[in-house]
Protein backbone atom coordinates (compact mmCIF):
# COMPACT_ATOMS: atom_id res chain seq x y z
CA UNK A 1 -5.53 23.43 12.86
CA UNK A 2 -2.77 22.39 10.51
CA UNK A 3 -1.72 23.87 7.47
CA UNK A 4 -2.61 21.22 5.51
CA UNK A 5 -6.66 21.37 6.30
CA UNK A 6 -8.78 20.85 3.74
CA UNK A 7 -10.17 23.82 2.28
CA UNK A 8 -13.64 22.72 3.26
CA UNK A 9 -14.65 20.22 5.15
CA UNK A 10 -17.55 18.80 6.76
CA UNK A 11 -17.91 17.19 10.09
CA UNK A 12 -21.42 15.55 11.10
CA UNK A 13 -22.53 16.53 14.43
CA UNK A 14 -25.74 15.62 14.41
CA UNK A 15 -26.60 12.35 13.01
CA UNK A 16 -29.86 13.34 11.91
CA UNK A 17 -27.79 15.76 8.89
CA UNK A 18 -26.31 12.68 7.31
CA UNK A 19 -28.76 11.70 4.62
CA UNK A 20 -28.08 15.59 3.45
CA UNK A 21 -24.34 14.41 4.20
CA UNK A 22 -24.07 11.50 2.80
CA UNK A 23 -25.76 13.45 -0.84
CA UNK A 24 -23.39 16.59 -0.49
CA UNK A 25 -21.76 16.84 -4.29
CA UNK A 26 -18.65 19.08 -5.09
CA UNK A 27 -20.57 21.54 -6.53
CA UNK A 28 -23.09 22.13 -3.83
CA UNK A 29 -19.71 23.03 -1.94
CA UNK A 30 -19.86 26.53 -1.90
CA UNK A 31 -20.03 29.00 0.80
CA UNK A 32 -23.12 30.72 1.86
CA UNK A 33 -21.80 33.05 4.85
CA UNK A 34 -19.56 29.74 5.73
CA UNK A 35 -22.66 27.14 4.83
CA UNK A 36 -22.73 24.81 2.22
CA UNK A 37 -25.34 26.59 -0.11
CA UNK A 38 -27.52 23.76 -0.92
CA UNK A 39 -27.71 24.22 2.95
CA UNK A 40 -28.05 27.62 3.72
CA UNK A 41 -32.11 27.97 3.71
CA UNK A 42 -32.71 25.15 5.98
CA UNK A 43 -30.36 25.37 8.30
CA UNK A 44 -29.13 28.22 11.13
CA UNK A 45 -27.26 30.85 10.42
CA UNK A 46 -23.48 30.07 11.17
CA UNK A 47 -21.29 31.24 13.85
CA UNK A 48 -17.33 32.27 13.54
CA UNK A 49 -15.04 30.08 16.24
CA UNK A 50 -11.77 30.98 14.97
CA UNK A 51 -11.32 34.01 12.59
CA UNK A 52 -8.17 32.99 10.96
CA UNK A 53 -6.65 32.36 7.93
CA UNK A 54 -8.22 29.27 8.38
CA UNK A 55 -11.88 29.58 9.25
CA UNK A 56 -14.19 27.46 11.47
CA UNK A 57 -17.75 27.95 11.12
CA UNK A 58 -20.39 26.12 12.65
CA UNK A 59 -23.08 25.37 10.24
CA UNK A 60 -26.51 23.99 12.00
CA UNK A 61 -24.90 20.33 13.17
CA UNK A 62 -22.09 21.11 11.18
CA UNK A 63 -18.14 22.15 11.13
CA UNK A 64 -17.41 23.66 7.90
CA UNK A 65 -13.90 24.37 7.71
CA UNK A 66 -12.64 26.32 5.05
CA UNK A 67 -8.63 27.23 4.47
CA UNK A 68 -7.31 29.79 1.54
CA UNK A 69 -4.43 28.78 -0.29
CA UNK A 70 -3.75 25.35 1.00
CA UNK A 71 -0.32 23.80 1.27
CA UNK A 72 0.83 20.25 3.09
CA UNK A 73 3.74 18.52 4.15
CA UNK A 74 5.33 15.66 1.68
CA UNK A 75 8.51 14.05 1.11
CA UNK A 76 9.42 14.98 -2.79
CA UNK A 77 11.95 13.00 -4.86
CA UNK A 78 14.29 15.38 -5.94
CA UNK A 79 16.18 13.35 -8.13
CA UNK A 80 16.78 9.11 -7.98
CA UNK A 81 20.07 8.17 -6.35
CA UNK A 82 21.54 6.17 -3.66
CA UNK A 83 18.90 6.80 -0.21
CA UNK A 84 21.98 7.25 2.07
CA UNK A 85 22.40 10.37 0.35
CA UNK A 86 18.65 11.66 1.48
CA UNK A 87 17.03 12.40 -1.82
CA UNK A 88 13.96 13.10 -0.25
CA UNK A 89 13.08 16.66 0.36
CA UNK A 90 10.74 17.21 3.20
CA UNK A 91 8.60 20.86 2.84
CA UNK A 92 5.52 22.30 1.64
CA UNK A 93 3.70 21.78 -1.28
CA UNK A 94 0.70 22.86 -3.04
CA UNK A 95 -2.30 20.01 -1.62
CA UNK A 96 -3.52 18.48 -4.55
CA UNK A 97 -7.38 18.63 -5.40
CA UNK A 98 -9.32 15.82 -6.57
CA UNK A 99 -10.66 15.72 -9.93
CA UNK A 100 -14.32 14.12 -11.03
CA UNK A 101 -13.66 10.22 -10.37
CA UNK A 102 -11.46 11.04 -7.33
CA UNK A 103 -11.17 11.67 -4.04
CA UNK A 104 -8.86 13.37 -1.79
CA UNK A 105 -7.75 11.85 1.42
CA UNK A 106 -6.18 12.96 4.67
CA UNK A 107 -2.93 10.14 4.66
CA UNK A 108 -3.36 8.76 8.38
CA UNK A 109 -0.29 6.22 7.49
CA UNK A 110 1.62 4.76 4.09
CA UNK A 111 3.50 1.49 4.51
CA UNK A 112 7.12 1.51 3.07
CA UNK A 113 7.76 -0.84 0.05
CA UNK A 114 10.70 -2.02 -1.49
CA UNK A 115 9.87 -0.74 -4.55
CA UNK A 116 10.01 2.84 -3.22
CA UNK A 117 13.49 1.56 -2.98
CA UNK A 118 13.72 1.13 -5.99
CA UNK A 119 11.86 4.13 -7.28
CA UNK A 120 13.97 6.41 -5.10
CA UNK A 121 17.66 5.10 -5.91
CA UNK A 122 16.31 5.06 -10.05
CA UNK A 123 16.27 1.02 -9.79
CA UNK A 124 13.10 1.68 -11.86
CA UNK A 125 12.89 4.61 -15.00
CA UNK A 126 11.34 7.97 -13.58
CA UNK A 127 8.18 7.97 -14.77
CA UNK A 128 7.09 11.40 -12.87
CA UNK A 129 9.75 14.46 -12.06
CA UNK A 130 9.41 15.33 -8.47
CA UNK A 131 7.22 12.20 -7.30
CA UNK A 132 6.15 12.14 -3.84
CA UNK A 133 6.32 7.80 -3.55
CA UNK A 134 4.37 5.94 -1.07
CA UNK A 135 1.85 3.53 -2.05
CA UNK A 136 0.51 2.08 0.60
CA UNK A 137 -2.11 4.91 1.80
CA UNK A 138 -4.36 4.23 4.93
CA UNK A 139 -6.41 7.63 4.27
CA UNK A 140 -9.86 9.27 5.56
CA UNK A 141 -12.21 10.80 2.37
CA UNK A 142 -12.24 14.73 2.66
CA UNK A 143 -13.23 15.42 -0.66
CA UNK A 144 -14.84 13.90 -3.78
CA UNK A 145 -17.59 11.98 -1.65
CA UNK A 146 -19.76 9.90 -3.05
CA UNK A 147 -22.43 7.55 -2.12
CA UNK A 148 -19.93 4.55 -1.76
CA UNK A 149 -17.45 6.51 -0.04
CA UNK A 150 -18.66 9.00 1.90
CA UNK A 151 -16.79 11.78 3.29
CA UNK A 152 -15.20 10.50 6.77
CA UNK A 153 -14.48 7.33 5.13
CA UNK A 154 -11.43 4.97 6.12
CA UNK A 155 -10.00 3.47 2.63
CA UNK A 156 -6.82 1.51 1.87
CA UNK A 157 -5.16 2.29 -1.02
CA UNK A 158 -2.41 0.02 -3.33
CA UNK A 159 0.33 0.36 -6.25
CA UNK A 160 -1.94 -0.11 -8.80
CA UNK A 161 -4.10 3.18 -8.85
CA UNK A 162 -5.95 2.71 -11.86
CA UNK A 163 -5.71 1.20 -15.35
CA UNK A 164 -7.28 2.38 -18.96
CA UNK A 165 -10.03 -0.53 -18.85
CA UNK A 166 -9.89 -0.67 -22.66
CA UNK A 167 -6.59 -2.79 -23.13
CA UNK A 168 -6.52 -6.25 -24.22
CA UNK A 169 -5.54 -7.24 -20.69
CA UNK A 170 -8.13 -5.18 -19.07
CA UNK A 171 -11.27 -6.52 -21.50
CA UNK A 172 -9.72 -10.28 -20.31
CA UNK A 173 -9.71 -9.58 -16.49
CA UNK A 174 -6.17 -9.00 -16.44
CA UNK A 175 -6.32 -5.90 -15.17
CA UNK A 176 -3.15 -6.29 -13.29
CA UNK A 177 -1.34 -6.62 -16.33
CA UNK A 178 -2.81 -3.59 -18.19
CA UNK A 179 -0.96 -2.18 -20.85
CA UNK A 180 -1.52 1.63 -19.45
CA UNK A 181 -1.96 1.47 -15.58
CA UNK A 182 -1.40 4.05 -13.30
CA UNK A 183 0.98 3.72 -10.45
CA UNK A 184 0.45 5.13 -6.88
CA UNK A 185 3.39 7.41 -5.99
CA UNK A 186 5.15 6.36 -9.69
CA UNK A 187 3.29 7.86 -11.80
CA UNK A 188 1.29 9.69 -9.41
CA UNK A 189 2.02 11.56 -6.33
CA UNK A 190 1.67 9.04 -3.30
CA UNK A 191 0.79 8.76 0.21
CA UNK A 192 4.40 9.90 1.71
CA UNK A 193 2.47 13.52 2.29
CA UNK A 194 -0.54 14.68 4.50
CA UNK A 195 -3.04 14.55 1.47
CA UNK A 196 -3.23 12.05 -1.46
CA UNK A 197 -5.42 11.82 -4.26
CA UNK A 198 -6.72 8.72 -6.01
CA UNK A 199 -9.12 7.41 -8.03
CA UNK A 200 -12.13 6.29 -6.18
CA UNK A 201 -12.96 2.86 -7.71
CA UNK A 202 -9.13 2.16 -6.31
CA UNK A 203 -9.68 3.26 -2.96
CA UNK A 204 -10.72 0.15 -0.90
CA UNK A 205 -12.63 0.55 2.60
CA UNK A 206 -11.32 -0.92 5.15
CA UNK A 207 -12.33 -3.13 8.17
CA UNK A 208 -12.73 -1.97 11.57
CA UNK A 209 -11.04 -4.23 12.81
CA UNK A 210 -7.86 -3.02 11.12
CA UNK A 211 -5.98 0.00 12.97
CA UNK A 212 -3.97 2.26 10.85
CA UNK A 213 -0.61 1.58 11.54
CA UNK A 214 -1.39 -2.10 10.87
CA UNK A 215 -3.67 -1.90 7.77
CA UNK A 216 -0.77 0.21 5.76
CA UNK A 217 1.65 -2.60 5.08
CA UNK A 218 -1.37 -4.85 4.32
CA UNK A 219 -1.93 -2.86 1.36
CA UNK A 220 1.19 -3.97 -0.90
CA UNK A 221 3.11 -6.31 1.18
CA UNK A 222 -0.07 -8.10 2.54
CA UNK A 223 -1.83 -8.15 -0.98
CA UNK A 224 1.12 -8.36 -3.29
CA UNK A 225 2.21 -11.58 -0.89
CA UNK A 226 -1.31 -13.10 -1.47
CA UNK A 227 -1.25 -12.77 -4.76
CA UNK A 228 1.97 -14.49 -4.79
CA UNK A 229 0.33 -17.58 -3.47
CA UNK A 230 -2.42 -17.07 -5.43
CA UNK A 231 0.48 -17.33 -8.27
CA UNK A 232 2.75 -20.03 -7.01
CA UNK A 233 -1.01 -22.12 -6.77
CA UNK A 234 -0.69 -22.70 -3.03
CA UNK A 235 -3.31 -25.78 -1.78
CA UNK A 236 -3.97 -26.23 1.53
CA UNK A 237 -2.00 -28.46 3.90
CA UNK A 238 1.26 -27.87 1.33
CA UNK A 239 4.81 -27.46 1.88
CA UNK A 240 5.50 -23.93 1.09
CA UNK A 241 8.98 -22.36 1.34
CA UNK A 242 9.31 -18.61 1.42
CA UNK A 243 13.18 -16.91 0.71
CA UNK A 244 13.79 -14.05 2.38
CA UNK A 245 11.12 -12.78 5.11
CA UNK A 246 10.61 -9.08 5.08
CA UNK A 247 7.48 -7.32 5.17
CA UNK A 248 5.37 -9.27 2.91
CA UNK A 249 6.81 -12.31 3.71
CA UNK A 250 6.16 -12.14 7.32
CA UNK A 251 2.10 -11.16 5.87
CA UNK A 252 2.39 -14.54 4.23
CA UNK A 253 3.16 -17.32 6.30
CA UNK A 254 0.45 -16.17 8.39
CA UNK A 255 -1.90 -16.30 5.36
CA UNK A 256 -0.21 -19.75 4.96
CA UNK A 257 -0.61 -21.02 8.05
CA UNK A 258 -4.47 -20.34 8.25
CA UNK A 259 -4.16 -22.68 5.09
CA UNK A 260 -2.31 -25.62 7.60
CA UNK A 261 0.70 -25.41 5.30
CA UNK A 262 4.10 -26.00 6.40
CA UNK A 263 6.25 -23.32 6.24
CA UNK A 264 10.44 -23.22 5.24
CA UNK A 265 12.06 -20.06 5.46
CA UNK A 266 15.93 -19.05 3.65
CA UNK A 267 16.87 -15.82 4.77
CA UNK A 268 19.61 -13.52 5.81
CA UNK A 269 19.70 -11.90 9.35
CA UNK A 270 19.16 -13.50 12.64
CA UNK A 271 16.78 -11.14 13.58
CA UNK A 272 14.49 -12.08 10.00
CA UNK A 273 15.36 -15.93 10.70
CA UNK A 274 14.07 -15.65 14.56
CA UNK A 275 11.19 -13.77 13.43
CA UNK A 276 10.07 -16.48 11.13
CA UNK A 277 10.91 -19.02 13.91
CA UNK A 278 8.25 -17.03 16.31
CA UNK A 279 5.32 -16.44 13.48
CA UNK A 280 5.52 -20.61 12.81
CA UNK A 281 7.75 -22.00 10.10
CA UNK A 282 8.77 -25.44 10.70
CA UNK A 283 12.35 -24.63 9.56
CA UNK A 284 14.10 -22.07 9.29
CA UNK A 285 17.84 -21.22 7.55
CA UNK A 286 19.89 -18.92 5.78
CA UNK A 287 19.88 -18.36 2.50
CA UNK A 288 22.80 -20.32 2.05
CA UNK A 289 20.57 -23.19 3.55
CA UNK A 290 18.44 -25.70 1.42
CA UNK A 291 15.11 -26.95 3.34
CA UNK A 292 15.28 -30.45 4.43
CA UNK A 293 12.44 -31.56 2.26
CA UNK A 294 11.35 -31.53 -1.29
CA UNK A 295 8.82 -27.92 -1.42
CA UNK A 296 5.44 -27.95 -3.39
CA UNK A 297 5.80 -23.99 -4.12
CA UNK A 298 8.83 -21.19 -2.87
CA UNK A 299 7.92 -17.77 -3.17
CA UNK A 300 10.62 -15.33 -3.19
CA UNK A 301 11.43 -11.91 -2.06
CA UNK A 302 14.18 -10.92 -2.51
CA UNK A 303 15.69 -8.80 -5.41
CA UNK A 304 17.89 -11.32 -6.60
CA UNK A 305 18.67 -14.43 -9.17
CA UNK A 306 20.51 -16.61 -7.22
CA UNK A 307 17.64 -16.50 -4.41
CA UNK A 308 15.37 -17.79 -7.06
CA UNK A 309 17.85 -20.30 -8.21
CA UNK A 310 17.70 -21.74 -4.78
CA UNK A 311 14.40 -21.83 -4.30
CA UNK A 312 14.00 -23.44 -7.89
CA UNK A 313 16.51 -26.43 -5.96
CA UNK A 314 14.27 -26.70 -3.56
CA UNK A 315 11.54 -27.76 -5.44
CA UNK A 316 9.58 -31.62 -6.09
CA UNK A 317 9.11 -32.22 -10.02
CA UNK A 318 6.09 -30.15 -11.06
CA UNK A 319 6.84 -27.63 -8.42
CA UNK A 320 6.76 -23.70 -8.43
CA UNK A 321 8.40 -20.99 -8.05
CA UNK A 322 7.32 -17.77 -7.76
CA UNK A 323 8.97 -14.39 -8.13
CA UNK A 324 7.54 -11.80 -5.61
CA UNK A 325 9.69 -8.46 -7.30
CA UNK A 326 9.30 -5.93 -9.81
CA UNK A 327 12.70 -5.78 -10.28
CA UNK A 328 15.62 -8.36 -10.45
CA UNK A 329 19.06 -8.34 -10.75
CA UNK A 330 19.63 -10.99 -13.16
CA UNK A 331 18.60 -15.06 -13.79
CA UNK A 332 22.36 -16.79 -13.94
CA UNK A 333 22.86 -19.69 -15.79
CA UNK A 334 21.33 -22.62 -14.41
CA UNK A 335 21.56 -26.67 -15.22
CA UNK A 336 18.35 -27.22 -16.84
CA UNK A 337 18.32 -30.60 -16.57
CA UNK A 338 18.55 -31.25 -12.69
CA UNK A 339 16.96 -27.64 -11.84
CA UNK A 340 13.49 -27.38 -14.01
CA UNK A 341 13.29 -30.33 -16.16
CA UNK A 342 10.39 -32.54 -14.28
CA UNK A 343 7.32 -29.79 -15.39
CA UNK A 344 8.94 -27.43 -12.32
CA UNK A 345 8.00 -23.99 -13.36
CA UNK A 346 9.20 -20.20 -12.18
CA UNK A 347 6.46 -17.30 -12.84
CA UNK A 348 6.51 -13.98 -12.06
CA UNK A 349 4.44 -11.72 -10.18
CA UNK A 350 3.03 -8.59 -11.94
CA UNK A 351 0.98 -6.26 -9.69
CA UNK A 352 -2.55 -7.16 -8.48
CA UNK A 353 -6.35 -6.99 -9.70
CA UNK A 354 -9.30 -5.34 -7.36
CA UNK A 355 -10.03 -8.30 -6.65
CA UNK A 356 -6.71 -9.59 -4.89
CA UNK A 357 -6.90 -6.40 -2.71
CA UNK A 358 -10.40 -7.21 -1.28
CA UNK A 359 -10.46 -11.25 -0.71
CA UNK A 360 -6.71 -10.53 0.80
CA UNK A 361 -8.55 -7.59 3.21
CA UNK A 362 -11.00 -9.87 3.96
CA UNK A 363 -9.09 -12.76 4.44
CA UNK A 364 -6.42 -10.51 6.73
CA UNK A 365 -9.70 -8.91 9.11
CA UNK A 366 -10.97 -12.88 9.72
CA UNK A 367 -7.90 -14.51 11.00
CA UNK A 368 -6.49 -11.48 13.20
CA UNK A 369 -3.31 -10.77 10.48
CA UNK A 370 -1.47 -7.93 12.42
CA UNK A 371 2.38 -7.31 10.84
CA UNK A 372 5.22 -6.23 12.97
CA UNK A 373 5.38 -2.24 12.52
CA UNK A 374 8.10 0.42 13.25
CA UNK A 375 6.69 3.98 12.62
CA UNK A 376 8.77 6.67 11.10
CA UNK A 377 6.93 10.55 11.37
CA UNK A 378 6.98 11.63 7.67
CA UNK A 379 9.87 14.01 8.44
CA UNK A 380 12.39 10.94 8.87
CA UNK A 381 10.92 9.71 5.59
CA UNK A 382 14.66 9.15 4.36
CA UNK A 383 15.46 7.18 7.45
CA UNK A 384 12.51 4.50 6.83
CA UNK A 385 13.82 4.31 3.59
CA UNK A 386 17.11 3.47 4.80
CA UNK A 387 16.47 1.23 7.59
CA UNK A 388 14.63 -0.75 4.86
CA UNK A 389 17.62 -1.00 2.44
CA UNK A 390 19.54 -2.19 5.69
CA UNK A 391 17.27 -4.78 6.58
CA UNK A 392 17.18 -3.20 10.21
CA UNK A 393 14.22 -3.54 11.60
CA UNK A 394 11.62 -6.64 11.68
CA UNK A 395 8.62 -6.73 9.54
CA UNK A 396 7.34 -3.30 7.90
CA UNK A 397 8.30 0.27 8.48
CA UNK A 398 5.22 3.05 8.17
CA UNK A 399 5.56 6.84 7.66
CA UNK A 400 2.91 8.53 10.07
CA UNK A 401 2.44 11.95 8.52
């Protein structure tokens, strides 16, 4: 057993407990010679399998596990600077404990994100001392049940981990552009760890059809991307061009493709520009390149001005651009008159609702979406991090803790 175990958990071995299961509250989560007590007068006396520190008892059709003085692995910020210089710390902390409203999961996988990039090299303010980042969290419920997520669970979790519901922007259905949201591993500790907590109405469960390692880089890069089309107004059977193609791009022209669009890519790298090639796009170029036809909507990915300058060139008159990044290194000056006179617009893209996460989920289980993965074990947390900033590998990278 690791040392990250829950300090009590339950595992159903006879399917006949799981009504009493599915019911169990925090507080009936106390030990009555190792059973739950709300269990302990219907149900066998239990029996010692390991007397450890950490305890396994076996509680009627039950495993009730229980550990003293928890800890778990994570990858801590220690302080924001450049990631070749490993600002990461990889040890034990203190596993957090979820509080009424949350739940506490097991992290099976957490996609890597640019903007842990930016997080980690202080692109963006700190916002929390000692963050652990990650915000794309595949996790399994261990704690905090309740009757819509039960404990065993499989839930997704994204960036946006919660918002104040009160705002202007929240009472509108904005809630992606709340004026108070929470932010998973921002503002709160993220999935780069064994254990995460999160608030349970922002915990999404996820399809079967989904494995792990593939559902993590769905859960930013997947929904953040289709919210991006949402943004740029996408209509089937469109021209669509897409600069850059990292891991959300290469979610998207999937996406797009299920819609019968055509599909120009601009981007740096062979390696991005044959992958792009092999997933469909009609054309493909670097990002010095211009597509060979007028676009209906660009979406771009990349951190920088002049990318969305060339897209915004690439555009028909009433055209779109959108801005897929949370942060950008500047606009420069642009001719107005040939570039976005003609009704063309540029929009940004600000987070994403509830509602994004589960029509994109949906969307992603129906037509087979499956991203291109390279696994890092959460101990080489720094070196996914890296890689990223390199733009050496294809598609997403995923920290398997």
């Amino acid at each position: 057993m690791s040392s990250g175990q829950h300090p009590l958990e339950f595992i159903a071995l006879d399917f006949s407990l799981e009504p009493r299961l599915r019911f169990l509250s925090e507080r009936t989560r106390k030990p009555g010679n190792g059973c739950p007590k709300s269990f302990s007068g219907s149900l066998p006396k239990p029996q010692i399998l390991h007397p450890t520190g950490y305890t396994d008892f076996i509680c009627g059709g039950l495993i009730v596990k229980k550990s003293f003085g928890a800890s778990m692995k994570a990858a801590t910020l220690t302080s924001p600077q450049a990631v070749a210089k490993r600002p990461l710390r990889i040890g034990q902390v203190a596993e957090p404990k979820p509080k009424p409203g949350q739940v506490l999961l097991r992290v099976r996988a957490c996609g890597v994100c640019r903007t842990d990039l930016h997080i980690v090299e202080g692109e963006l303010p700190v916002r929390r001392a000692g963050v652990i980042p990650g915000h794309q969290i595949v996790g399994e419920v261990v704690a905090g049940a309740s009757e819509e997520l039960l404990v065993g669970t499989r839930v997704g979790v994204s960036w946006i981990g919660g918002i104040d519901g009160t705002c202007t922007y929240c009472r509108r259905g904005q809630e992606n552009l709340c004026d108070s949201p929470t932010f998973t591993g921002y503002t709160v500790d993220g999935g780069y760890a064994e254990y995460a907590v999160v608030r349970s109405d922002f915990a999404f469960p996820l399809p079967g059809s989904l494995d792990d390692l593939h559902a993590a880089p769905l859960l930013c890069a997947g929904i953040i991307g289709f919210r991006s089309l949402r943004v740029a107004g996408v209509e089937h059977g469109e021209r669509v061009g897409l600069f850059g193609f990292g891991a959300s791009a290469h979610l998207a022209i999937t996406v797009l493709r299920s819609w019968n669009c055509e599909v120009y890519v601009s981007t740096r790298g062979a390696r991005h520009r044959a992958l792009a090639a092999s997933l469909g796009a009609v054309w493909v170029g670097s990002e010095k390149d211009k597509p060979p036809v007028e676009l209906d909507r660009a979406v771009t990915f990349a951190p920088s001005g002049d990318v969305v300058i060339a897209a915004l060139a690439s555009l028909r008159k009433a055209g779109v651009v959108a801005i897929n990044a949370i942060h950008l290194d500047r606009i420069p000056q642009f001719d107005y008159d040939r570039l976005l006179w003609g009704e063309r617009q540029i929009r940004s893209v600000a987070n994403m609702t509830r509602d994004d996460a589960r029509d994109f989920l949906r969307l992603a289980s129906e037509i087979g979406l499956r991203p291109k993965v390279t696994s890092f074990p959460l101990d080489q947390a720094n070196d996914a991090l890296i890689a990223l900033k390199e733009d050496s590998i294809d598609g997403a990278a995923v920290i398997v803790a």
